[in-house]
C-alpha atoms as a PDB file:
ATOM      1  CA  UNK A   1     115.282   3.307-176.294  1.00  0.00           C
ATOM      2  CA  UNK A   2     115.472  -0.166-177.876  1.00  0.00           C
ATOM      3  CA  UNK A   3     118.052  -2.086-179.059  1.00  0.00           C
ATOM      4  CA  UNK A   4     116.801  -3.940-181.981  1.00  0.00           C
ATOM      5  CA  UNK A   5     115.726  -2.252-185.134  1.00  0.00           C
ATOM      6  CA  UNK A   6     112.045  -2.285-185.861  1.00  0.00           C
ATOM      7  CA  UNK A   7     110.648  -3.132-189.292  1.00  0.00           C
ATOM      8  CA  UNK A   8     109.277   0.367-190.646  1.00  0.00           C
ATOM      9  CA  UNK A   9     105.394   0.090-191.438  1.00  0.00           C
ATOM     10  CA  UNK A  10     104.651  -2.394-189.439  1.00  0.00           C
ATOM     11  CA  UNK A  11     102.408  -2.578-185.928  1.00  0.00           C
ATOM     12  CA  UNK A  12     105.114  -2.056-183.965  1.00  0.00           C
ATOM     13  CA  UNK A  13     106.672   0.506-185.152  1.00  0.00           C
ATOM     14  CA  UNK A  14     104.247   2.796-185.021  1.00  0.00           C
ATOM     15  CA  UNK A  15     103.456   1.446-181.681  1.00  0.00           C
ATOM     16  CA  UNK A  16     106.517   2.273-180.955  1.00  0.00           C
ATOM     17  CA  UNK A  17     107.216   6.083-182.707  1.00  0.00           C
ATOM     18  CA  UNK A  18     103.830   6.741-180.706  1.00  0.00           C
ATOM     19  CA  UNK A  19     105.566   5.523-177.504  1.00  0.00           C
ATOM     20  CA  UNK A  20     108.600   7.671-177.765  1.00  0.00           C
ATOM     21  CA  UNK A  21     106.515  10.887-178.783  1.00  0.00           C
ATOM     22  CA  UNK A  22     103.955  10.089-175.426  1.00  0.00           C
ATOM     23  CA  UNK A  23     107.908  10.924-173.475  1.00  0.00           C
ATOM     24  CA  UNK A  24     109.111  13.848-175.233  1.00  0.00           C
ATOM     25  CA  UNK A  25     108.496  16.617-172.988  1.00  0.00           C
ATOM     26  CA  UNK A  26     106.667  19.747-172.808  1.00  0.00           C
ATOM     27  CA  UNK A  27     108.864  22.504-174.531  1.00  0.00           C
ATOM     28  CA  UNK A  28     111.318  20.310-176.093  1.00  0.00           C
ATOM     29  CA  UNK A  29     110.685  18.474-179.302  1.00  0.00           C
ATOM     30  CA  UNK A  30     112.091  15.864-182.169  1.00  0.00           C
ATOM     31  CA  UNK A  31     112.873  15.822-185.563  1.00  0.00           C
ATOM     32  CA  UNK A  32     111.043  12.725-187.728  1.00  0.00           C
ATOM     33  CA  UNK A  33     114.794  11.250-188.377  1.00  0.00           C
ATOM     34  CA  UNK A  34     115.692  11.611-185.093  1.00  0.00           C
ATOM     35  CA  UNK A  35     112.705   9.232-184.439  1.00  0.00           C
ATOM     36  CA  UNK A  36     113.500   6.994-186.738  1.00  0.00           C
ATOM     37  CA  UNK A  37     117.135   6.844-185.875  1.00  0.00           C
ATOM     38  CA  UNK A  38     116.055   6.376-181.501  1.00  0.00           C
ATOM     39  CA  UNK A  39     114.274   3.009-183.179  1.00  0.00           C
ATOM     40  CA  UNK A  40     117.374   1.894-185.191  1.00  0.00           C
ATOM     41  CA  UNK A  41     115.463   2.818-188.830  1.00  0.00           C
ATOM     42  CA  UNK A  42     116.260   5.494-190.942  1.00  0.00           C
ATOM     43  CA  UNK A  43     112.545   5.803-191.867  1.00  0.00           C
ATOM     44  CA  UNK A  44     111.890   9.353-191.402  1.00  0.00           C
ATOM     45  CA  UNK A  45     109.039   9.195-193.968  1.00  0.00           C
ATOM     46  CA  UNK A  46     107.324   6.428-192.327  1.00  0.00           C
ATOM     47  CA  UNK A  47     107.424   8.399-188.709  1.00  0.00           C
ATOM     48  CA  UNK A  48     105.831  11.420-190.443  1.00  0.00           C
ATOM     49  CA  UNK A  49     103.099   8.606-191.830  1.00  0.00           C
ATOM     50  CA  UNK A  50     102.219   7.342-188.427  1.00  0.00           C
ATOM     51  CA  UNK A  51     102.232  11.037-186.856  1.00  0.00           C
ATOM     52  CA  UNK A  52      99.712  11.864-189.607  1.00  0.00           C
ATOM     53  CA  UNK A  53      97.400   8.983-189.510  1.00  0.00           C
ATOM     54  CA  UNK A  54      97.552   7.830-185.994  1.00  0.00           C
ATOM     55  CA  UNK A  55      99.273  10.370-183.966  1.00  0.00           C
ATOM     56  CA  UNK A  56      96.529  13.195-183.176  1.00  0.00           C
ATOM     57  CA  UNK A  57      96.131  11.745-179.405  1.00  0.00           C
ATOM     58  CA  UNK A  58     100.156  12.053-179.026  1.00  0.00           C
ATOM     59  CA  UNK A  59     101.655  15.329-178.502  1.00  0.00           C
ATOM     60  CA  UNK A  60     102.601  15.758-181.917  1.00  0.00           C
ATOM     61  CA  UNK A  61     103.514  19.185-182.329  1.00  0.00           C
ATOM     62  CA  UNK A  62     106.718  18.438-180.730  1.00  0.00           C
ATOM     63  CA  UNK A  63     107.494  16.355-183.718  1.00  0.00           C
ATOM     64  CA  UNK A  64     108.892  18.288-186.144  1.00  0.00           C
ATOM     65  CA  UNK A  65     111.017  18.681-189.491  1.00  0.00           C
ATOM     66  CA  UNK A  66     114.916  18.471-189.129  1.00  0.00           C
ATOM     67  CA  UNK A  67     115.440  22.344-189.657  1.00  0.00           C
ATOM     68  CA  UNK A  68     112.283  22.908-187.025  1.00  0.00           C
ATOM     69  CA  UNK A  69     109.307  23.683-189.077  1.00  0.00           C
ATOM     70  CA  UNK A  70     106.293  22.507-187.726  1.00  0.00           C
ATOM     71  CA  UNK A  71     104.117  19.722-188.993  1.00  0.00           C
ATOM     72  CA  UNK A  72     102.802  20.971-192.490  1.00  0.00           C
ATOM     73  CA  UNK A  73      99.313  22.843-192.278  1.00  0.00           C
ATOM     74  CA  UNK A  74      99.716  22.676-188.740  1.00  0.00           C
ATOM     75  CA  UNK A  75     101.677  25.363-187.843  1.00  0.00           C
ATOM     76  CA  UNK A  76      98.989  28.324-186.241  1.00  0.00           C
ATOM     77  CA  UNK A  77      98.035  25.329-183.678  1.00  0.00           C
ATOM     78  CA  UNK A  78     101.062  24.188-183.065  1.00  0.00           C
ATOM     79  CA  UNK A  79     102.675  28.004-182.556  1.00  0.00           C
ATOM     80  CA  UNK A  80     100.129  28.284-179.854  1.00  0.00           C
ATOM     81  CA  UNK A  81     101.226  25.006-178.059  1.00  0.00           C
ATOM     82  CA  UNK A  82     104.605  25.998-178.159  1.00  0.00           C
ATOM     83  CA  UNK A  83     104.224  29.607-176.835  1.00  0.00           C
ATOM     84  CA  UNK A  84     101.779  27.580-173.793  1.00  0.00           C
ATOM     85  CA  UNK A  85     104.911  24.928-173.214  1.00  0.00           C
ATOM     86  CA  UNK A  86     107.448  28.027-173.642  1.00  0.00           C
ATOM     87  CA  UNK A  87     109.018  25.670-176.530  1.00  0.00           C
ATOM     88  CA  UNK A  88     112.231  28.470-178.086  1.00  0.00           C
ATOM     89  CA  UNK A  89     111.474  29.708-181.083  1.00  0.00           C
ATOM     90  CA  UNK A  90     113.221  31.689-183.650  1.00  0.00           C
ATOM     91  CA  UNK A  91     111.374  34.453-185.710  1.00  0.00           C
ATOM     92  CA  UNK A  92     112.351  35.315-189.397  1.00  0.00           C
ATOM     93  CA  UNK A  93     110.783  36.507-192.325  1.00  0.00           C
ATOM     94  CA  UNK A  94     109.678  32.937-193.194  1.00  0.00           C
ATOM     95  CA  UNK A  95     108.094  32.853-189.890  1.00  0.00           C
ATOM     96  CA  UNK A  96     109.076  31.192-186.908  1.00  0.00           C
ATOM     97  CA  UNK A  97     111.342  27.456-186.190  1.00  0.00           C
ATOM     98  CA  UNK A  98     111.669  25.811-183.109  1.00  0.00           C
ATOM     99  CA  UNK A  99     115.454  26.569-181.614  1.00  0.00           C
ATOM    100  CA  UNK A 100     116.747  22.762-182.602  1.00  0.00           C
ATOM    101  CA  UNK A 101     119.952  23.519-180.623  1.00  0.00           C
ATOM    102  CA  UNK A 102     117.968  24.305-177.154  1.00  0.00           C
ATOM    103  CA  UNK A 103     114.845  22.534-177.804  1.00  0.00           C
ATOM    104  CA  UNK A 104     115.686  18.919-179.093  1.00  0.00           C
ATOM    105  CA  UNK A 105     115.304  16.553-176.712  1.00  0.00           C
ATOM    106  CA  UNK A 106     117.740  13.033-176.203  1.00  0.00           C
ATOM    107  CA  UNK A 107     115.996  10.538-174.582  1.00  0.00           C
ATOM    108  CA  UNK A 108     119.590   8.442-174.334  1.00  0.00           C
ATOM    109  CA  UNK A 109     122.499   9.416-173.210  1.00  0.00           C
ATOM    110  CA  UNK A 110     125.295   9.436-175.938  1.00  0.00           C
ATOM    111  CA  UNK A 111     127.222   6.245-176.071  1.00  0.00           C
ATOM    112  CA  UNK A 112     130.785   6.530-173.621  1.00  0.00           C
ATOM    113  CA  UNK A 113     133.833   8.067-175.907  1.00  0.00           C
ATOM    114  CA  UNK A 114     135.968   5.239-176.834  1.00  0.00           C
ATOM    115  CA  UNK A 115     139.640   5.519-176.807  1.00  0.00           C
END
């Protein structure tokens, strides 16, 4: 997405974790590290900070924990917007995670192999 790192806590980062989320599409979502690591930071923390205080216009259910739990206290509304954007899911007897091998979504290509 951008090439220079961006200073977590600040403005612009947010501005700009708020900016990627707006593109993540319907039925596919994001991990908070993978986020952070898209704007050159390893801030996962800091993602899940501007999610929670600024990111209730942004489609934030399909920002999610690493092993695809849903946003904390979140997760009845966020079941329902996943079922509506037929987001894969897996069911266990913890409940339900999104399918992070089908559902995660790479908004750059992978760097070319180098030999």
């Amino acid at each position: 997405m951008r090439a220079y790192e961006l200073a977590a806590g600040t403005d612009a980062f947010a501005e700009a974790v708020l900016d990627l989320v707006e593109q993540i599409p319907p039925g596919r979502v994001m991990s908070y590290g993978q986020i952070a690591a898209e704007l050159g930071s390893r801030a996962s923390r800091q993602v899940g900070k501007v999610m929670a205080h600024g990111g209730a216009d942004a489609p934030w259910w399909r920002v999610v924990h690493a092993d695809g739990r849903p946003a904390d206290g979140h997760e009845a509304e966020a079941l329902r917007r996943y079922r509506a954007e037929g987001t894969r899911l897996r069911h266990g007897a913890s409940g339900y995670r999104i399918d992070m091998r089908s559902a995660t979504w790479h908004p750059s290509p992978p760097p070319p192999l180098v030999e």
